[in-house]
PDB file of N, CA and C in Angstrom:
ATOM      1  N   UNK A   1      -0.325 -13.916  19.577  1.00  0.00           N
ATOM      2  CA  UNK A   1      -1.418 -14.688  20.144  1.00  0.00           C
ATOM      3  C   UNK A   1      -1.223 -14.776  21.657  1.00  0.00           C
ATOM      4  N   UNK A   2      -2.067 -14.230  22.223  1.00  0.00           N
ATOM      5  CA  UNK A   2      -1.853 -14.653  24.217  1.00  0.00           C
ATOM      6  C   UNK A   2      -1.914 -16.054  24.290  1.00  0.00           C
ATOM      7  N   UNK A   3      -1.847 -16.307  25.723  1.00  0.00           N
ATOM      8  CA  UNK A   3      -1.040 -17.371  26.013  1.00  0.00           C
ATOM      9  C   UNK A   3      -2.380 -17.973  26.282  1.00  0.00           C
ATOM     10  N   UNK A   4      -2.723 -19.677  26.488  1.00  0.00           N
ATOM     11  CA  UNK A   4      -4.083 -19.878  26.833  1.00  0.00           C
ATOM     12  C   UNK A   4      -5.008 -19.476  27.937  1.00  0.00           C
ATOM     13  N   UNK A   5      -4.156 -19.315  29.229  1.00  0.00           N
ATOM     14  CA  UNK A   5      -4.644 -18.908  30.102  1.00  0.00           C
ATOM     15  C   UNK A   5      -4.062 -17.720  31.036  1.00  0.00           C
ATOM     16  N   UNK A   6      -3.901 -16.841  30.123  1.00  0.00           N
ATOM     17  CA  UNK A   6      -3.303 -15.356  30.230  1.00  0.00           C
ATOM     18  C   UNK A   6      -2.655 -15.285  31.595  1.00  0.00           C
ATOM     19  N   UNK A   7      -1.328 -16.608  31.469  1.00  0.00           N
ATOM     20  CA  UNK A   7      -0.698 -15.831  32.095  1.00  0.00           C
ATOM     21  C   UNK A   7      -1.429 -16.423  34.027  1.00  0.00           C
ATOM     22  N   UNK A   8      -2.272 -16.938  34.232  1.00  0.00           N
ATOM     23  CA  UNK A   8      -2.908 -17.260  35.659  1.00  0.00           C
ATOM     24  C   UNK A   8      -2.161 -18.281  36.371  1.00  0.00           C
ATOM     25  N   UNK A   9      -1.115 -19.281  35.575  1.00  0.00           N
ATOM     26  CA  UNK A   9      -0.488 -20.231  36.294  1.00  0.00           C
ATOM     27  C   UNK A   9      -0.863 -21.245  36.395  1.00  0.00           C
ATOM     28  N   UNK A  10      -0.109 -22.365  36.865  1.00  0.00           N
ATOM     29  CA  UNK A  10      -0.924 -23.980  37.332  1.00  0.00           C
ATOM     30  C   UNK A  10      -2.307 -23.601  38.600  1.00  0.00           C
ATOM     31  N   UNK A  11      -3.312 -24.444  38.354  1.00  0.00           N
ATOM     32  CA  UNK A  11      -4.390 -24.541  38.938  1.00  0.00           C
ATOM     33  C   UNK A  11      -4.646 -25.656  39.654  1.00  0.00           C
ATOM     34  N   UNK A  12      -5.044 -25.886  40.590  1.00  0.00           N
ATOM     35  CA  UNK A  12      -5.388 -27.144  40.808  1.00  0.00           C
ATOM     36  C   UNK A  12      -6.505 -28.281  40.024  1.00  0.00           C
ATOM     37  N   UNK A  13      -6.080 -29.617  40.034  1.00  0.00           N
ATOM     38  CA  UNK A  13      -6.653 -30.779  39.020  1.00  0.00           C
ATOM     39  C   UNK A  13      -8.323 -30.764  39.775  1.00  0.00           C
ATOM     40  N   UNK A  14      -9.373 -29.897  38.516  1.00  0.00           N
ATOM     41  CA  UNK A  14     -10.647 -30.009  38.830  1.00  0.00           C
ATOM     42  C   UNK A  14     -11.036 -28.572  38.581  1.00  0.00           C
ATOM     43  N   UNK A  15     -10.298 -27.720  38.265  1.00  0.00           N
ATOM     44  CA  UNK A  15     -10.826 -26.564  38.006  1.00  0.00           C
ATOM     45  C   UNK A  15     -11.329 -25.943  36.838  1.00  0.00           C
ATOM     46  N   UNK A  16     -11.537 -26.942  35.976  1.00  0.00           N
ATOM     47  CA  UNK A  16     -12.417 -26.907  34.672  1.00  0.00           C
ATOM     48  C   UNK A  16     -13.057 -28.340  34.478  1.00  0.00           C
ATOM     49  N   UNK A  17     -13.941 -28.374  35.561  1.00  0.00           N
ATOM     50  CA  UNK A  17     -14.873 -29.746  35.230  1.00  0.00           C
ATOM     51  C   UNK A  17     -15.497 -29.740  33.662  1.00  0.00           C
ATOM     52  N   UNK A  18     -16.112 -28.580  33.152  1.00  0.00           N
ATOM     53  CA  UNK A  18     -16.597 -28.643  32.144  1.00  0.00           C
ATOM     54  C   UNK A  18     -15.349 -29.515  30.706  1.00  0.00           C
ATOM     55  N   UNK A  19     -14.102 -29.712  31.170  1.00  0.00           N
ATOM     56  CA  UNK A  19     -13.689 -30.182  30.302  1.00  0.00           C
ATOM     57  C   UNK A  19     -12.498 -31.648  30.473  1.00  0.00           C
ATOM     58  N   UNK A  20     -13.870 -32.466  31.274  1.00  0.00           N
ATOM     59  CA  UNK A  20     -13.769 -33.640  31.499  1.00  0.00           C
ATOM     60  C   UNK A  20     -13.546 -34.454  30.195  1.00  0.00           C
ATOM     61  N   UNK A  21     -12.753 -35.245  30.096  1.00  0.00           N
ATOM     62  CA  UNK A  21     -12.615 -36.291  29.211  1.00  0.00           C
ATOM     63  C   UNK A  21     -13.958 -37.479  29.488  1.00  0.00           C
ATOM     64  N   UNK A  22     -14.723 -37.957  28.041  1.00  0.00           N
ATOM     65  CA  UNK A  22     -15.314 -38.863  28.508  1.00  0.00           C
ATOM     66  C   UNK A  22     -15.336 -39.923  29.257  1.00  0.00           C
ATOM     67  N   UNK A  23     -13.928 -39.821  29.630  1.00  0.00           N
ATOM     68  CA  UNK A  23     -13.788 -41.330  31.119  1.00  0.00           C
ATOM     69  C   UNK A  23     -13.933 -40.560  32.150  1.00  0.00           C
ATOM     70  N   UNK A  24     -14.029 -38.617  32.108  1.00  0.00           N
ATOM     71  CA  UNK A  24     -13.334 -38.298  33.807  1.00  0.00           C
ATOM     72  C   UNK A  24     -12.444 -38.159  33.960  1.00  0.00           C
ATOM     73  N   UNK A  25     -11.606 -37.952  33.243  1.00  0.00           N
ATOM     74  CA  UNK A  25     -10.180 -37.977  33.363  1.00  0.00           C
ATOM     75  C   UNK A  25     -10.231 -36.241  33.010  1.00  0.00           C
ATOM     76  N   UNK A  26      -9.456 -35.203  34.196  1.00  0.00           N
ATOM     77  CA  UNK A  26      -9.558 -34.022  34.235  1.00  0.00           C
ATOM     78  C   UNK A  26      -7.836 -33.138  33.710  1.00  0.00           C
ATOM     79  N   UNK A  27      -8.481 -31.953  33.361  1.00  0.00           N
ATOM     80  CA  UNK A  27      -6.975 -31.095  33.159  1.00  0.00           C
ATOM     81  C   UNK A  27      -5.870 -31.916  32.484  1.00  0.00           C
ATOM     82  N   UNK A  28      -6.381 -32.851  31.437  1.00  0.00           N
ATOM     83  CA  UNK A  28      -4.807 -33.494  30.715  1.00  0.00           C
ATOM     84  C   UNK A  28      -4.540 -32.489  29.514  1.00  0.00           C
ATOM     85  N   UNK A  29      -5.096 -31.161  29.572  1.00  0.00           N
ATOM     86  CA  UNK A  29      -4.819 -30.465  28.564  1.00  0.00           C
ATOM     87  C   UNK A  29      -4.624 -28.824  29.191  1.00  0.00           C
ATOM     88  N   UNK A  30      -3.326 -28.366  28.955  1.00  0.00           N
ATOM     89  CA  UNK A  30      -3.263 -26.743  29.165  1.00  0.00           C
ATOM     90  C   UNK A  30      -3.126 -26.219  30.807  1.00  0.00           C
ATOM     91  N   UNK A  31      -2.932 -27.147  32.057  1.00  0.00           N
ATOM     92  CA  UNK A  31      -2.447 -26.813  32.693  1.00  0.00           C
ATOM     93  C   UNK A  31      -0.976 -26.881  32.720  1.00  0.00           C
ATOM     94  N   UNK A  32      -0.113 -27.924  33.279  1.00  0.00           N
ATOM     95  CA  UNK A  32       0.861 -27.789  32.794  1.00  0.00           C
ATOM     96  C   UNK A  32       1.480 -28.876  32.053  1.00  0.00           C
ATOM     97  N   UNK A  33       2.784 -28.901  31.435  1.00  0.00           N
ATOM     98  CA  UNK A  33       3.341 -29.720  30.300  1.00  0.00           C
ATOM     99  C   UNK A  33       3.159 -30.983  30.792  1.00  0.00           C
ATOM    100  N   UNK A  34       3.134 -32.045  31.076  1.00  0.00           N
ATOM    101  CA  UNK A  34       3.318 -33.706  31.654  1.00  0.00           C
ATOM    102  C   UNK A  34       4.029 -34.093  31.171  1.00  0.00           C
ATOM    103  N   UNK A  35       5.210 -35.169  32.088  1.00  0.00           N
ATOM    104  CA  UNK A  35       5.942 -35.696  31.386  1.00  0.00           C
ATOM    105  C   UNK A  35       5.800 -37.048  31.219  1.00  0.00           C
ATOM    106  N   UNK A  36       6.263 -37.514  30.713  1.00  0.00           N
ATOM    107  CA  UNK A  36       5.834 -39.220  30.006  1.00  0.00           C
ATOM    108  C   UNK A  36       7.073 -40.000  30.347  1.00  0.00           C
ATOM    109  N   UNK A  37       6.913 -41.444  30.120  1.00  0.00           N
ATOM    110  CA  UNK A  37       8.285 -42.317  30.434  1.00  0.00           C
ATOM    111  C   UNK A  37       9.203 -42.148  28.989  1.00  0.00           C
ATOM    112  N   UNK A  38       8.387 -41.871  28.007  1.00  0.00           N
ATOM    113  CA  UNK A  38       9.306 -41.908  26.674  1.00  0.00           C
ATOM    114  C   UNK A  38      10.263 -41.200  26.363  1.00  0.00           C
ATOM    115  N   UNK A  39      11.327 -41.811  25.736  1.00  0.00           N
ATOM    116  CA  UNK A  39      12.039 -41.077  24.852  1.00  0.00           C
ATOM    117  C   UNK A  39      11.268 -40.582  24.073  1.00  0.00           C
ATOM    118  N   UNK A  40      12.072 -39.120  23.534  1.00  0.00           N
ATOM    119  CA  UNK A  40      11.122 -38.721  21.786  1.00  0.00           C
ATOM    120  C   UNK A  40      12.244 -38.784  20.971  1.00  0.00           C
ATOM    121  N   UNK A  41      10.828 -39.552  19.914  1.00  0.00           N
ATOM    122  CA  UNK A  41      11.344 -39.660  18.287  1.00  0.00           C
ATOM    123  C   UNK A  41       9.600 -40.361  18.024  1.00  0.00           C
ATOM    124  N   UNK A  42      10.333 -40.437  16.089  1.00  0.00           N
ATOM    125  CA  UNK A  42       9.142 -41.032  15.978  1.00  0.00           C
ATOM    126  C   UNK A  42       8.212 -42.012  15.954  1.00  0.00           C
ATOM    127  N   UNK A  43       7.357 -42.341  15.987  1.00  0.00           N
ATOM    128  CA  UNK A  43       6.739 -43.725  16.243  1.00  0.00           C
ATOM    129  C   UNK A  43       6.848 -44.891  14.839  1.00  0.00           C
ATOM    130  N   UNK A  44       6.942 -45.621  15.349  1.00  0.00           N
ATOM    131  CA  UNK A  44       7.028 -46.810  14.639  1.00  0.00           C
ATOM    132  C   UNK A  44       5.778 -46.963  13.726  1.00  0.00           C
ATOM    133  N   UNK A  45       5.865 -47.110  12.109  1.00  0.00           N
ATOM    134  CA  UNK A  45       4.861 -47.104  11.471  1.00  0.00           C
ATOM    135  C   UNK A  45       3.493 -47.410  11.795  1.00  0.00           C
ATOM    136  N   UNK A  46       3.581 -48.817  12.582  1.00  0.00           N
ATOM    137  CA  UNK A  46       2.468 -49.437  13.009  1.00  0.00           C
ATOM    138  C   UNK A  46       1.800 -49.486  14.038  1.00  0.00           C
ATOM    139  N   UNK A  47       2.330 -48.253  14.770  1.00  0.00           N
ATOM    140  CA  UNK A  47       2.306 -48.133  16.091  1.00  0.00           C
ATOM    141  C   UNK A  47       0.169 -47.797  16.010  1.00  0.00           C
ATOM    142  N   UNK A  48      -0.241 -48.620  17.041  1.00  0.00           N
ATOM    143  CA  UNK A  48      -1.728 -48.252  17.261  1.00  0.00           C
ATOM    144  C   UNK A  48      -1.974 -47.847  18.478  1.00  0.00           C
ATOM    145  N   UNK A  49      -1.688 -48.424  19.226  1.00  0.00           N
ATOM    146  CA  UNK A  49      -2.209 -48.131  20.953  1.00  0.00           C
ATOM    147  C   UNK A  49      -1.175 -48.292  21.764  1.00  0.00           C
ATOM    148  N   UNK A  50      -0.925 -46.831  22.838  1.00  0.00           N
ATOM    149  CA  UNK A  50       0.074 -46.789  23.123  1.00  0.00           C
ATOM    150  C   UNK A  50       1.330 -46.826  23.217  1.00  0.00           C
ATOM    151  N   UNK A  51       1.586 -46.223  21.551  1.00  0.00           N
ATOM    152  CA  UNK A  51       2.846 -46.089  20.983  1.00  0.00           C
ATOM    153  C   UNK A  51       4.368 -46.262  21.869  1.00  0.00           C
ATOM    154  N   UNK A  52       5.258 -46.812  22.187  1.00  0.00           N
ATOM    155  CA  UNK A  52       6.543 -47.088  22.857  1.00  0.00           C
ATOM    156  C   UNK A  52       7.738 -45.390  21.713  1.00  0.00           C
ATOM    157  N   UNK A  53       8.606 -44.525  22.793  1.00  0.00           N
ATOM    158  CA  UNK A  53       9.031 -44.283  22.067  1.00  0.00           C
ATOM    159  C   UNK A  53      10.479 -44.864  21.983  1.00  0.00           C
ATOM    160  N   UNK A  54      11.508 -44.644  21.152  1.00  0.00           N
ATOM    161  CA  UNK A  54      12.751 -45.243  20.712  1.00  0.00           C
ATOM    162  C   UNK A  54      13.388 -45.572  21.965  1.00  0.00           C
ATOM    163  N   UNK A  55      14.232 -46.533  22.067  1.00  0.00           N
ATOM    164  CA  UNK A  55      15.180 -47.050  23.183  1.00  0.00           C
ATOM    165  C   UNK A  55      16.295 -46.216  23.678  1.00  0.00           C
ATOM    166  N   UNK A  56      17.092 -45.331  22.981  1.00  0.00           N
ATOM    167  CA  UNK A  56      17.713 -44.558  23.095  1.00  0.00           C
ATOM    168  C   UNK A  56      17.146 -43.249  22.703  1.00  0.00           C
ATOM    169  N   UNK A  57      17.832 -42.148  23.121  1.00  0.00           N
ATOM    170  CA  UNK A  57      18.214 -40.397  22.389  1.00  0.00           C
ATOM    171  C   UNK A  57      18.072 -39.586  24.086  1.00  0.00           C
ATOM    172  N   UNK A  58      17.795 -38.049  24.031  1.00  0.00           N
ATOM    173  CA  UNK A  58      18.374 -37.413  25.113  1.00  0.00           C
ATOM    174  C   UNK A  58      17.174 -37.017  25.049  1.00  0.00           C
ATOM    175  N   UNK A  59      15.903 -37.072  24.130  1.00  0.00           N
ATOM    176  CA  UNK A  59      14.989 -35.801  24.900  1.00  0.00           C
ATOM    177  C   UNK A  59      13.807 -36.844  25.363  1.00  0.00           C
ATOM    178  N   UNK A  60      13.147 -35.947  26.313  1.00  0.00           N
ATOM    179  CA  UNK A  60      11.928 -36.887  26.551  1.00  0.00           C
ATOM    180  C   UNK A  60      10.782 -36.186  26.573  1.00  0.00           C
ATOM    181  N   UNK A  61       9.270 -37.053  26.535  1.00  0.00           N
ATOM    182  CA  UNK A  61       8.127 -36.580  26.045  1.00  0.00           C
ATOM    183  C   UNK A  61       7.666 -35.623  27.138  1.00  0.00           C
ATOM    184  N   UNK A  62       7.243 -34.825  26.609  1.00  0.00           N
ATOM    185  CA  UNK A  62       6.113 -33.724  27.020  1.00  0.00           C
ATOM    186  C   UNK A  62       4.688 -33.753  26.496  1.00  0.00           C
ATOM    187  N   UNK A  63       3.387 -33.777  27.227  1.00  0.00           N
ATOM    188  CA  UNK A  63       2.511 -33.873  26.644  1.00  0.00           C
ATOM    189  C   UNK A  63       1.272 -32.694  27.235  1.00  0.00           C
ATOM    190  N   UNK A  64       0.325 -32.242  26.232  1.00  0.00           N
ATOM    191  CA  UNK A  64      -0.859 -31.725  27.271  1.00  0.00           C
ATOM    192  C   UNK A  64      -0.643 -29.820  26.813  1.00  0.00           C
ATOM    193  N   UNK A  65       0.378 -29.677  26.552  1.00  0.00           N
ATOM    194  CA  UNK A  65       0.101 -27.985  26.653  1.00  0.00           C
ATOM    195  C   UNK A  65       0.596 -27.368  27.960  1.00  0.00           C
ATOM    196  N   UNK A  66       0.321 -26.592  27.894  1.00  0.00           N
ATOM    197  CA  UNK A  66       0.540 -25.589  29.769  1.00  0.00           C
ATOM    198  C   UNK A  66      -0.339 -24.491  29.599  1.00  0.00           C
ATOM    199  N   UNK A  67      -0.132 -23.662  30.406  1.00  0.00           N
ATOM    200  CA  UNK A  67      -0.978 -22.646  31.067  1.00  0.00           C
ATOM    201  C   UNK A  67      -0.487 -21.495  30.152  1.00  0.00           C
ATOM    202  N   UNK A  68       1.006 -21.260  30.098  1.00  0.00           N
ATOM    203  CA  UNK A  68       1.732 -20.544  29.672  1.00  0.00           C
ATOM    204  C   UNK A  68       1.815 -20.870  27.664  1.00  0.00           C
ATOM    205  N   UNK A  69       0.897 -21.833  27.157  1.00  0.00           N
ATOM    206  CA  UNK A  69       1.443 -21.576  26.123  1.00  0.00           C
ATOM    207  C   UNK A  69       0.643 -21.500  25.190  1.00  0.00           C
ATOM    208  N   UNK A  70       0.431 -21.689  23.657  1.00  0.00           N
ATOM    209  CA  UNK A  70      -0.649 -21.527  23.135  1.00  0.00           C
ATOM    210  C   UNK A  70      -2.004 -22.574  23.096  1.00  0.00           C
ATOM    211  N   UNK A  71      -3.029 -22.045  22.924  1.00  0.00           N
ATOM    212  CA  UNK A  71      -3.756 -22.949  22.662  1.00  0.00           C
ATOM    213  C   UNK A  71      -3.990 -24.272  21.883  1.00  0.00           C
ATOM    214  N   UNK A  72      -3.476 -23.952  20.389  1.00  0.00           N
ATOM    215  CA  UNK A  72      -3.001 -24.846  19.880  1.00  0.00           C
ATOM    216  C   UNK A  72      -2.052 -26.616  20.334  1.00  0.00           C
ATOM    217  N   UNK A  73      -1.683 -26.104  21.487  1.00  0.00           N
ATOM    218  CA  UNK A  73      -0.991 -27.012  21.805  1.00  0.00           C
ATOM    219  C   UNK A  73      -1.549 -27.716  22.967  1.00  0.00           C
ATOM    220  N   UNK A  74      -2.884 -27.353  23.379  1.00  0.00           N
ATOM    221  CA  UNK A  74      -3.284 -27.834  24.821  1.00  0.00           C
ATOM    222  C   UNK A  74      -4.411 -28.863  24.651  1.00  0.00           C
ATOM    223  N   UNK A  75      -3.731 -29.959  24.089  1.00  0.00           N
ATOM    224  CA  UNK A  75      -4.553 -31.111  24.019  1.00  0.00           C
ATOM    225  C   UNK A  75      -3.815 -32.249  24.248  1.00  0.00           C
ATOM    226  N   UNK A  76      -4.227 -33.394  24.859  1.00  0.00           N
ATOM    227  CA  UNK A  76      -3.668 -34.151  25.483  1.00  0.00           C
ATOM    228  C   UNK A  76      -2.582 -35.242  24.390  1.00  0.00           C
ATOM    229  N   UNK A  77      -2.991 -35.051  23.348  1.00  0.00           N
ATOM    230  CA  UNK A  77      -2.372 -35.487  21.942  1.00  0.00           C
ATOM    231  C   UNK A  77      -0.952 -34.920  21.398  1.00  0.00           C
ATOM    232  N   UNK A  78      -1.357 -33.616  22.059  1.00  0.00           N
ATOM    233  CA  UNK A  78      -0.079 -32.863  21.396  1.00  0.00           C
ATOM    234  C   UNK A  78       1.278 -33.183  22.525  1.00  0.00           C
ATOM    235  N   UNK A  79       2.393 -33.442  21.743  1.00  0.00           N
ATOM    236  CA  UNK A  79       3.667 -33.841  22.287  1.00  0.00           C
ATOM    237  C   UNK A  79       4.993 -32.907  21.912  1.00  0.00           C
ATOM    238  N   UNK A  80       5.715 -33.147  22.534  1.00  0.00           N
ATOM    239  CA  UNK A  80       7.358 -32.165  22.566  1.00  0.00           C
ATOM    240  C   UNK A  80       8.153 -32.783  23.166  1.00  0.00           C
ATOM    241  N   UNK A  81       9.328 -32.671  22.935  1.00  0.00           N
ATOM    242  CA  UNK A  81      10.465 -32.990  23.936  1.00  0.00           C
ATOM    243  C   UNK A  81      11.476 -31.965  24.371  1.00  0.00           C
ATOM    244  N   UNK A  82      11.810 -32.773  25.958  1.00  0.00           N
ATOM    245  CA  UNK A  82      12.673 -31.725  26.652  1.00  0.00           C
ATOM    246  C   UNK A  82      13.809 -32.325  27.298  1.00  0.00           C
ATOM    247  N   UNK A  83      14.915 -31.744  27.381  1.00  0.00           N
ATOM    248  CA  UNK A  83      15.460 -32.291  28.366  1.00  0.00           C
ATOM    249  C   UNK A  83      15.110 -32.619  29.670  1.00  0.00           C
ATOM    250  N   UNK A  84      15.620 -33.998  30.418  1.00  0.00           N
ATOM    251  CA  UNK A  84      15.285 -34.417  31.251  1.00  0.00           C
ATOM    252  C   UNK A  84      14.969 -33.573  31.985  1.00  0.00           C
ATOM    253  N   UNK A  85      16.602 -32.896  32.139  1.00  0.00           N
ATOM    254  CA  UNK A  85      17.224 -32.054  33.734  1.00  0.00           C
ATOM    255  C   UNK A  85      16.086 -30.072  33.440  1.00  0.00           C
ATOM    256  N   UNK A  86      15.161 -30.279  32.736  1.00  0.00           N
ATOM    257  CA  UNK A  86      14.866 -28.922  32.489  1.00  0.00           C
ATOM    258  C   UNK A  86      13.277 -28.989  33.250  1.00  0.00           C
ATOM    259  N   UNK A  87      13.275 -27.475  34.460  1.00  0.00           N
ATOM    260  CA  UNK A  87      12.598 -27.969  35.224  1.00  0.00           C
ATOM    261  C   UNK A  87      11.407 -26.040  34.736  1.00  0.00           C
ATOM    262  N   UNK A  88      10.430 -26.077  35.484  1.00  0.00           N
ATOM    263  CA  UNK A  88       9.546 -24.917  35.037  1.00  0.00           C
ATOM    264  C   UNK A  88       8.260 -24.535  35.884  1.00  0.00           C
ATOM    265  N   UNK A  89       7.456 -23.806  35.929  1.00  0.00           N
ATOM    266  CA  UNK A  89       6.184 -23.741  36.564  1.00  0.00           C
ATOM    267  C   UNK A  89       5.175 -24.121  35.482  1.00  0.00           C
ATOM    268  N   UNK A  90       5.380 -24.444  34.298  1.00  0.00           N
ATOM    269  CA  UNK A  90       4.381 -25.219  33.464  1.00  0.00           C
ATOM    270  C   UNK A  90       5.027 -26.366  33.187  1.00  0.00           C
ATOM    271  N   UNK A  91       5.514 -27.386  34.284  1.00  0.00           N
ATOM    272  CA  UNK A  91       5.981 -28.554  33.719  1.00  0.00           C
ATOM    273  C   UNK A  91       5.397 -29.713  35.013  1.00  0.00           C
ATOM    274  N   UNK A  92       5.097 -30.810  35.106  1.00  0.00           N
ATOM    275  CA  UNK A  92       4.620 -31.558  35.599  1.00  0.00           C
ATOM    276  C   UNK A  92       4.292 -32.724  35.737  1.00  0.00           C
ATOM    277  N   UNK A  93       4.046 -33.342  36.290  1.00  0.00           N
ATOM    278  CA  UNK A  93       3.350 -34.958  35.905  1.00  0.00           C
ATOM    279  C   UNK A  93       2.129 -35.405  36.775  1.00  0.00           C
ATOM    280  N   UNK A  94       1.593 -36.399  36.173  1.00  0.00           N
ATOM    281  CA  UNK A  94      -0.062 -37.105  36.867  1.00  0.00           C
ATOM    282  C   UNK A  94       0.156 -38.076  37.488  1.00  0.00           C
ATOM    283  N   UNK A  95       0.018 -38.346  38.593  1.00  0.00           N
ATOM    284  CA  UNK A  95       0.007 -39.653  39.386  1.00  0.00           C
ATOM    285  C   UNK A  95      -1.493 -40.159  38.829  1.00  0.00           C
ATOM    286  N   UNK A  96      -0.884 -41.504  38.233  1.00  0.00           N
ATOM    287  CA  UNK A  96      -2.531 -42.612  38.056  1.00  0.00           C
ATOM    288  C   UNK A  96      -2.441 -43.978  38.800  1.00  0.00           C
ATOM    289  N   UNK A  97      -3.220 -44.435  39.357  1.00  0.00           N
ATOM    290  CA  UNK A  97      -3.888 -45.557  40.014  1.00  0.00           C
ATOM    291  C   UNK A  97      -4.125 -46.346  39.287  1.00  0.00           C
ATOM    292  N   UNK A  98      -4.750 -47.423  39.624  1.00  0.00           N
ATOM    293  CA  UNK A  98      -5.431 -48.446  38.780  1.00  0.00           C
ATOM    294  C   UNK A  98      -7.060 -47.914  38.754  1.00  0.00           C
ATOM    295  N   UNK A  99      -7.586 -48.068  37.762  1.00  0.00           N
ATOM    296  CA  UNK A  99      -9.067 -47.880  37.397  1.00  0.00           C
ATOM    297  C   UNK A  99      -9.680 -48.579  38.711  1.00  0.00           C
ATOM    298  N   UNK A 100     -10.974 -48.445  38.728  1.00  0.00           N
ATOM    299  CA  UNK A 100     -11.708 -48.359  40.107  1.00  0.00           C
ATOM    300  C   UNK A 100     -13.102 -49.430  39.312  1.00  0.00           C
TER     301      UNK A 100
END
């Protein structure tokens, strides 16, 4: 299976308006990996909104997909873990503000 975006690299945030999230919220899927404050493991049964992950372990969240990987995985839902210290050209994070 090719890669989602054969291979073209990180893009800059806005270069697929057509796949705006209904708030506006752009590219949280398939540019590159994002990283999150969490540890990974799994969520707590009851977890509803904005799941916390475990207090301890070594890997941490990845979210969103990359450029470099399959499609399947380039949705803002889908998660992985990595080591901290592991660095890449599909790896990244989002600076957010407060809502406006």
């Amino acid at each position: 299976m090719a890669p989602l975006l054969e291979n073209r690299g990180t893009l800059p945030v806005g270069s697929f308006l057509e796949g705006a999230s209904p708030f506006g919220a752009l590219d949280c899927a398939g540019n590159v990996w994002e990283w999150c404050a969490d540890r990974y493991g799994p969520y707590a049964a009851d977890a509803a909104d904005n799941p916390r992950g475990p207090a301890s372990g070594s890997g941490r969240v990845v979210r969103g997909g990359s450029w470099s990987g399959l499609p399947a995985a380039a949705r803002c839902s889908h998660r992985s873990s990595l080591a901290p210290d592991c660095r890449g050209s599909d790896l990244g994070f989002r600076l957010a503000g407060p809502s406006r």
